[in-house]
Structure formats: structure tokens, C-alpha cells
N, C-alpha and C. Protein backbone atom coordinates (compact mmCIF):
# COMPACT_ATOMS: atom_id res chain seq x y z
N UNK A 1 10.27 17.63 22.70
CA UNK A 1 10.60 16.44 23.43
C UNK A 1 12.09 16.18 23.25
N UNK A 2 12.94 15.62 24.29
CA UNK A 2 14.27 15.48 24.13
C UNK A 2 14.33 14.12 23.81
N UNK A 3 15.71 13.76 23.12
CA UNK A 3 16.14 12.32 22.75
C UNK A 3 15.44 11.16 23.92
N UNK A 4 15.77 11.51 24.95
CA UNK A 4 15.80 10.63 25.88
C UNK A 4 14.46 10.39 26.18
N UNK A 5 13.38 10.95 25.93
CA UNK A 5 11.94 11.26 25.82
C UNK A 5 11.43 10.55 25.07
N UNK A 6 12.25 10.64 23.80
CA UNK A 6 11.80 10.14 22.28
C UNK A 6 11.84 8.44 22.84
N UNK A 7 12.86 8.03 23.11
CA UNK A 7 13.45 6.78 23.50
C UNK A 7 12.30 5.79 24.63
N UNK A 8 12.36 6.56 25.48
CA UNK A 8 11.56 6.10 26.63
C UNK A 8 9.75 6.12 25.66
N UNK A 9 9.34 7.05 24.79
CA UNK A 9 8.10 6.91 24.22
C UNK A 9 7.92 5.44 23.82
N UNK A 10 9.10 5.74 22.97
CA UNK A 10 8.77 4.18 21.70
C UNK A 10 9.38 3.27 22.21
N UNK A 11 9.82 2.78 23.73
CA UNK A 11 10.34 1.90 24.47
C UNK A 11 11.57 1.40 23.49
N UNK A 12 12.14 2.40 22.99
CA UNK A 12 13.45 2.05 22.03
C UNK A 12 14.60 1.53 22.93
N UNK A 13 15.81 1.18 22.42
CA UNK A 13 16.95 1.01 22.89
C UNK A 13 17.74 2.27 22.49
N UNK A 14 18.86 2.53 23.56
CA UNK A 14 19.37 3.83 23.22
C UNK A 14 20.93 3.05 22.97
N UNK A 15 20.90 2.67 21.70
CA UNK A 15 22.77 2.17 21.33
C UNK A 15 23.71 2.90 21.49
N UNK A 16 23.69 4.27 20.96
CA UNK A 16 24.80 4.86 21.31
C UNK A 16 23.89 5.92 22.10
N UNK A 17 24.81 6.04 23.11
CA UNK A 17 24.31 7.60 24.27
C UNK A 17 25.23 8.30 24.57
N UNK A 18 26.26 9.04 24.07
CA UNK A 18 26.86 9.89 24.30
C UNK A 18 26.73 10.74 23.19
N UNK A 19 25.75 11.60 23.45
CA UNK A 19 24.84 12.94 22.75
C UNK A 19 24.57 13.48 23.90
N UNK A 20 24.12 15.01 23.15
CA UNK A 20 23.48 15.68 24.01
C UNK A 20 22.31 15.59 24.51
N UNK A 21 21.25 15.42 25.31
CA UNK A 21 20.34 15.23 25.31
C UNK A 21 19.21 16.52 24.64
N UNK A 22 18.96 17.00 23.33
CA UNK A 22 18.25 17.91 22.78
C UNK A 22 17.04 17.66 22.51
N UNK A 23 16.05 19.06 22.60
CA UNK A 23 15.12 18.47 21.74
C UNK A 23 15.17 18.43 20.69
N UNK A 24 13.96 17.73 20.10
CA UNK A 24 13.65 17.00 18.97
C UNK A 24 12.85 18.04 18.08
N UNK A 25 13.18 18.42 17.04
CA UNK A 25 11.95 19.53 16.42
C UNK A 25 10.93 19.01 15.31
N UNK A 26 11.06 17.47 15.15
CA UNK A 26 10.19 16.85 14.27
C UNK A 26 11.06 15.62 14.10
N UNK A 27 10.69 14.87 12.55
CA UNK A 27 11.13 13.55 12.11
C UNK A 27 10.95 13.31 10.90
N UNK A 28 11.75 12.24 10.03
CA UNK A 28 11.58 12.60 9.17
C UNK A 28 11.64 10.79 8.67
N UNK A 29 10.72 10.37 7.63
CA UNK A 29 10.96 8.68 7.91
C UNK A 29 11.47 8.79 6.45
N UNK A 30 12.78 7.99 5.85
CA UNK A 30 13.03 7.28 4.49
C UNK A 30 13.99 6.32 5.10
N UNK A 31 14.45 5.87 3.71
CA UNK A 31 15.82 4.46 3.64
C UNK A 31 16.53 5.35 2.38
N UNK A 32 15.88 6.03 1.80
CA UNK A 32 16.81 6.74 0.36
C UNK A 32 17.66 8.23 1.16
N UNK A 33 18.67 7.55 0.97
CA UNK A 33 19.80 9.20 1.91
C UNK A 33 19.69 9.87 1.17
N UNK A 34 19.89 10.09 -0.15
CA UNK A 34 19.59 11.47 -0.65
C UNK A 34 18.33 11.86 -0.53
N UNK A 35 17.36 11.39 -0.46
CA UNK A 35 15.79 11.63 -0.16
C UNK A 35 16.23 12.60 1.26
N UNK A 36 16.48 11.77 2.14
CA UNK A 36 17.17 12.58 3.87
C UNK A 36 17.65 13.67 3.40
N UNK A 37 18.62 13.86 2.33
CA UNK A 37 19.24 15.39 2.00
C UNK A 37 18.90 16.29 1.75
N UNK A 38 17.67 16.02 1.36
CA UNK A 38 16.97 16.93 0.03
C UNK A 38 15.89 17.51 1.22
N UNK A 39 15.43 16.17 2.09
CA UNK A 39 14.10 16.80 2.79
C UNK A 39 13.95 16.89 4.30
N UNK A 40 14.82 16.20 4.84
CA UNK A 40 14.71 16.30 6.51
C UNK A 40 15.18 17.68 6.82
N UNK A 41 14.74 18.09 8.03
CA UNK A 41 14.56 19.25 8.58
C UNK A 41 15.99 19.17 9.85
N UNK A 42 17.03 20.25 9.95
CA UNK A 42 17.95 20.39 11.08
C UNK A 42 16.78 20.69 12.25
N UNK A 43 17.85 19.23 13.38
CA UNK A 43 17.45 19.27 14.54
C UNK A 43 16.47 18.21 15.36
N UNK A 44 16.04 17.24 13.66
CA UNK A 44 15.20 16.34 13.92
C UNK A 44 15.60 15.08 14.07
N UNK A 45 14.54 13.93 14.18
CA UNK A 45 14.99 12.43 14.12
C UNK A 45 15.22 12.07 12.55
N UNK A 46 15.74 10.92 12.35
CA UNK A 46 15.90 10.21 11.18
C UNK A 46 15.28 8.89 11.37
N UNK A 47 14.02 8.27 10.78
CA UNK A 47 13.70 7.07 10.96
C UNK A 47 13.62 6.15 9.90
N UNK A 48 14.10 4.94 9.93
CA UNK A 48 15.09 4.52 8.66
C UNK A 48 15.60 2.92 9.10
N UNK A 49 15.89 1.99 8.36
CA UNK A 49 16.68 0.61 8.85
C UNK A 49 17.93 0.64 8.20
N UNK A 50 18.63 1.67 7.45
CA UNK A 50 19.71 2.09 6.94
C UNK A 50 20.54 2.14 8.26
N UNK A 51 21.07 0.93 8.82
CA UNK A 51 21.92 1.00 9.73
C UNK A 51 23.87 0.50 9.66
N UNK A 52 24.44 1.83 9.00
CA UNK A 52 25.47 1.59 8.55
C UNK A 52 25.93 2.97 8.81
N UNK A 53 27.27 3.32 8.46
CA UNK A 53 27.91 4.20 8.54
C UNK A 53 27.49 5.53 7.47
N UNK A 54 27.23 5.20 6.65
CA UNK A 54 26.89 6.40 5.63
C UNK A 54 25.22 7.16 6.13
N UNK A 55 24.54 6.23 6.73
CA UNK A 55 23.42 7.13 7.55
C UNK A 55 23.75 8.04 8.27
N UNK A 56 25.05 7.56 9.48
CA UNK A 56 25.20 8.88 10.20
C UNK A 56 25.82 10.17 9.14
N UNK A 57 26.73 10.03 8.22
CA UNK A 57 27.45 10.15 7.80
C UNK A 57 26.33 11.71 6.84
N UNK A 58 24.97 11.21 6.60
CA UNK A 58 23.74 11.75 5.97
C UNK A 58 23.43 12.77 6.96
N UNK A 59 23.25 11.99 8.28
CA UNK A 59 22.36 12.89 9.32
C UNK A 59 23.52 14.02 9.57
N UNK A 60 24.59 13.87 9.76
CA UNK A 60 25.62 14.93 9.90
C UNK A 60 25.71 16.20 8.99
N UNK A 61 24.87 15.72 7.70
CA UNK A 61 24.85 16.89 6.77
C UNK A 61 23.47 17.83 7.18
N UNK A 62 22.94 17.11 7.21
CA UNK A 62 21.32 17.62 7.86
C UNK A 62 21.54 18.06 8.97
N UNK A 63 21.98 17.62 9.78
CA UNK A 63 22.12 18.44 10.89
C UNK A 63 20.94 17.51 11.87
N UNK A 64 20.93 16.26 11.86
CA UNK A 64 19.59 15.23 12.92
C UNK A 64 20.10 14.98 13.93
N UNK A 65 19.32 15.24 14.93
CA UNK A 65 19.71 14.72 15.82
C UNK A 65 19.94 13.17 16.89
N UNK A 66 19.44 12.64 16.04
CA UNK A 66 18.78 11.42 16.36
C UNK A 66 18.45 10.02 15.18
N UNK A 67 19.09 8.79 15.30
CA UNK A 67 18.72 8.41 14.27
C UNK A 67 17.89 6.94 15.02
N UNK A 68 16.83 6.47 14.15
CA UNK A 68 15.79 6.04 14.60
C UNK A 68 15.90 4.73 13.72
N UNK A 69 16.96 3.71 14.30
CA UNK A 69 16.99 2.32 13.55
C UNK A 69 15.30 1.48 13.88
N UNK A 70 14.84 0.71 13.07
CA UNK A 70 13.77 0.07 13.48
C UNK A 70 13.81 -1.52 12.64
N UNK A 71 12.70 -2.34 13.35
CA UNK A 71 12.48 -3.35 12.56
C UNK A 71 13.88 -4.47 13.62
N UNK A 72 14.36 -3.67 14.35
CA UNK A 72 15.98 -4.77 15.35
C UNK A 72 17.17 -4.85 14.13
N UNK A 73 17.08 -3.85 12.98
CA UNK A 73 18.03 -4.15 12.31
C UNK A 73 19.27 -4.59 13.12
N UNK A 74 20.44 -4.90 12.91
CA UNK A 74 21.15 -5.33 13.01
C UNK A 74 22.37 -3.93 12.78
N UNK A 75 23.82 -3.46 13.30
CA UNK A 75 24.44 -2.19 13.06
C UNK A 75 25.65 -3.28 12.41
N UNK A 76 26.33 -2.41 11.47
CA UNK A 76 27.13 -2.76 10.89
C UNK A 76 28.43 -1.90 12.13
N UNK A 77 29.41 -2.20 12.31
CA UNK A 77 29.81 -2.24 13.47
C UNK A 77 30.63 -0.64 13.63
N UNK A 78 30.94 -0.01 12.30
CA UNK A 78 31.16 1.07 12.37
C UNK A 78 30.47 2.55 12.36
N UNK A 79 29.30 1.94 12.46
CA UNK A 79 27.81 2.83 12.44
C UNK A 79 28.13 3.31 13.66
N UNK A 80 28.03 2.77 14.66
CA UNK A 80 27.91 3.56 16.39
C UNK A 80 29.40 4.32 16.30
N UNK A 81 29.92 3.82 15.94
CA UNK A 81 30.98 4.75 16.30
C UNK A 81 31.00 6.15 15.65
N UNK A 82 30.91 5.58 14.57
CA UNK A 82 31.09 7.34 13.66
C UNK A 82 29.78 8.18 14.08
N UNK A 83 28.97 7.45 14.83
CA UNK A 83 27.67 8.42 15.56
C UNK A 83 28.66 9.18 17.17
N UNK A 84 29.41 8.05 17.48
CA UNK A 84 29.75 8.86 18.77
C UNK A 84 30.68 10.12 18.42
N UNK A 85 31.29 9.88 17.35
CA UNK A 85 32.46 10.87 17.06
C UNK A 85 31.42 12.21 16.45
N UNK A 86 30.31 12.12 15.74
CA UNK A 86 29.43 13.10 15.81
C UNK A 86 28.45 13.61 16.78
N UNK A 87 28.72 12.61 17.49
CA UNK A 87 27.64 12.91 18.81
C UNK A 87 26.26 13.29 18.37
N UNK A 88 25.76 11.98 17.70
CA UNK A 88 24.53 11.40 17.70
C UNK A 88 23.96 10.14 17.73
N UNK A 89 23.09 10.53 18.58
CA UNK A 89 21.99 9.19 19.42
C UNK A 89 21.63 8.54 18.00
N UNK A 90 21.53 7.17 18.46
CA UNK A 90 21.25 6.11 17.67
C UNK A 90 20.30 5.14 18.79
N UNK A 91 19.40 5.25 18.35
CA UNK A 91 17.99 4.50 19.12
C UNK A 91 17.63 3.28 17.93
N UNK A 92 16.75 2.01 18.73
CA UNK A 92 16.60 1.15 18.01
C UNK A 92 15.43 0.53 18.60
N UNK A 93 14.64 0.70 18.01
CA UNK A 93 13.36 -0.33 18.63
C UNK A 93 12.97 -1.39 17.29
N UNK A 94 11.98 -2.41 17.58
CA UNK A 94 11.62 -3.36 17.10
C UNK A 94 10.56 -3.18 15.91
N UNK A 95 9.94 -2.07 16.29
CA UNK A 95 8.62 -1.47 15.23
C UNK A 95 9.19 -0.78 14.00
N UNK A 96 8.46 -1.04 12.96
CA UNK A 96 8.78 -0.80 11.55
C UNK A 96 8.85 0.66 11.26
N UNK A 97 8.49 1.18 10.42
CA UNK A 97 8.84 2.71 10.06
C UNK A 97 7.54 3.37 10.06
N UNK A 98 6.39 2.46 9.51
CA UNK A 98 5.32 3.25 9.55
C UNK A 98 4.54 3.18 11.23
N UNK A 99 4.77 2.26 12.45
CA UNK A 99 4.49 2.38 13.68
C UNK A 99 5.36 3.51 14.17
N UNK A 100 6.63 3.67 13.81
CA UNK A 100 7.11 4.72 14.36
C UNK A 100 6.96 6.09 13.80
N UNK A 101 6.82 6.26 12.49
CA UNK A 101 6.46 7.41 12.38
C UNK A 101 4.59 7.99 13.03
N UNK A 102 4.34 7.14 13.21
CA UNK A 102 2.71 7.23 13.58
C UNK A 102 2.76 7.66 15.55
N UNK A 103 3.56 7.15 15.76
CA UNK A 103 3.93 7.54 17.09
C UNK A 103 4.53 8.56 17.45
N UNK A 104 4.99 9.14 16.65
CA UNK A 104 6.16 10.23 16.72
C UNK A 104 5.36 11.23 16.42
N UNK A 105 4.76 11.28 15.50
CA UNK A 105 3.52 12.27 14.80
C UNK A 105 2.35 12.72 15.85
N UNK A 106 2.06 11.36 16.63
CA UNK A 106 1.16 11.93 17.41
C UNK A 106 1.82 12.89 18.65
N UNK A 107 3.05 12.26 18.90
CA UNK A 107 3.75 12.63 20.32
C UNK A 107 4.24 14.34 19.37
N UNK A 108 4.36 14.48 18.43
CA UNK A 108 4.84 16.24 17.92
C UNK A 108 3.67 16.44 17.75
N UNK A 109 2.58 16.04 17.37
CA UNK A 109 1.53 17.29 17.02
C UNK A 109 -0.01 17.03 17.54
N UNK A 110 0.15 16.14 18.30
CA UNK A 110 -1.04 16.14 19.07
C UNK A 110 -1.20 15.97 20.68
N UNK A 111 -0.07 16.16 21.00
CA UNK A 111 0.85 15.86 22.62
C UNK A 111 0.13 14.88 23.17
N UNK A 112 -0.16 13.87 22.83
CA UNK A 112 -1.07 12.79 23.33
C UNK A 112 0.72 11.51 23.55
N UNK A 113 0.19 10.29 24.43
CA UNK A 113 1.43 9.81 24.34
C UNK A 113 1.59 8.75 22.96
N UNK A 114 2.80 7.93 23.36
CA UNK A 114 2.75 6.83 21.87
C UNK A 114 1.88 5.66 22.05
């Protein structure tokens, strides 16, 4: 599924959009960035309310494509940017971490929708 796929599933907001539109090869849910370091998979989402600059800053090491604010956090104002300069999507919907990972899970491994 591509970003823009992912977005339109979980009726997210797409904050920053100047990315590529890729697919998605899984997801990965924490708030602990080194947890993200140690275990997310290149190529995937990041789902997380860690909405600040050092998230993208995480996903850039990993290699994510996508980071998956939830809950309406709020962006600390240099977050989107240092996503555009890496050119990664920053989506934001209202649902907590465990609705979105439950949605995401079904939409990768059971192709059913969210």
C-alpha cells in the first residue's frame, strides 16, 4: 500500500506531503526512539505521538517512510520541516496507537479494509 493509501485508510491528515508516494512494507508502533532503532523495519510507517524533530530525525536512521502522529498531537513547529528536508510524510489522525496499529495490521496482512 502507498503513503497516500495509508492516509486515505485511517482518514488521517497528510501534514507534510512532499514525499514520494512509496509503498509501505509494514509498521512499526512505539514513543521510545531507541526502541524505533533497535526494531523498526526500512521502508515502513512509524506510529508514535512523539511529534517533534528528533522523531524524524529517528525515522531517517531507519530508513521509514512515513511517520504516523496520532491521538491530534500537536507538532512542535520544526518537526514538518526537518521531515520535508528528508522527504518524509508525516500523517496525523485522531486515533490512538493501539486503533492504528490494529488497522494497519489488518490492511498488511489480511487485505481486508480499516
Amino acid at each position: 500500500m502507498k503513503i497516500s493509501e495509508m492516509a486515505a485508510a485511517l482518514g488521517a491528515e497528510i501534514c507534510q506531503g512532499e514525499f514520494e508516494d512509496v509503498e509501505v512494507s509494514g509498521a512499526y508502533t512505539s514513543d521510545l526512539l531507541s526502541d524505533v532503532m533497535a526494531n523498526a523495519k526500512d521502508g515502513g510507517a512509524l506510529i508514535t505521538i512523539q511529534a517533534h524533530k528528533n522523531t524524524v530525525a529517528t525515522a531517517t536512521l531507519v530508513d521509514i517512510s512515513v511517520i504516523v502522529i496520532c491521538n491530534s498531537r500537536p507538532f512542535i513547529d520544526d518537526m514538518l520541516e526537518a521531515a520535508k528536508k528528508s522527504g518524509i510524510a508525516v500523517i496525523r489522525t485522531k486515533e490512538n496507537q493501539f486503533t492504528v496499529s490494529g488497522k494497519l495490521w489488518k490492511l498488511f496482512n489480511a487485505g481486508g479494509s480499516a
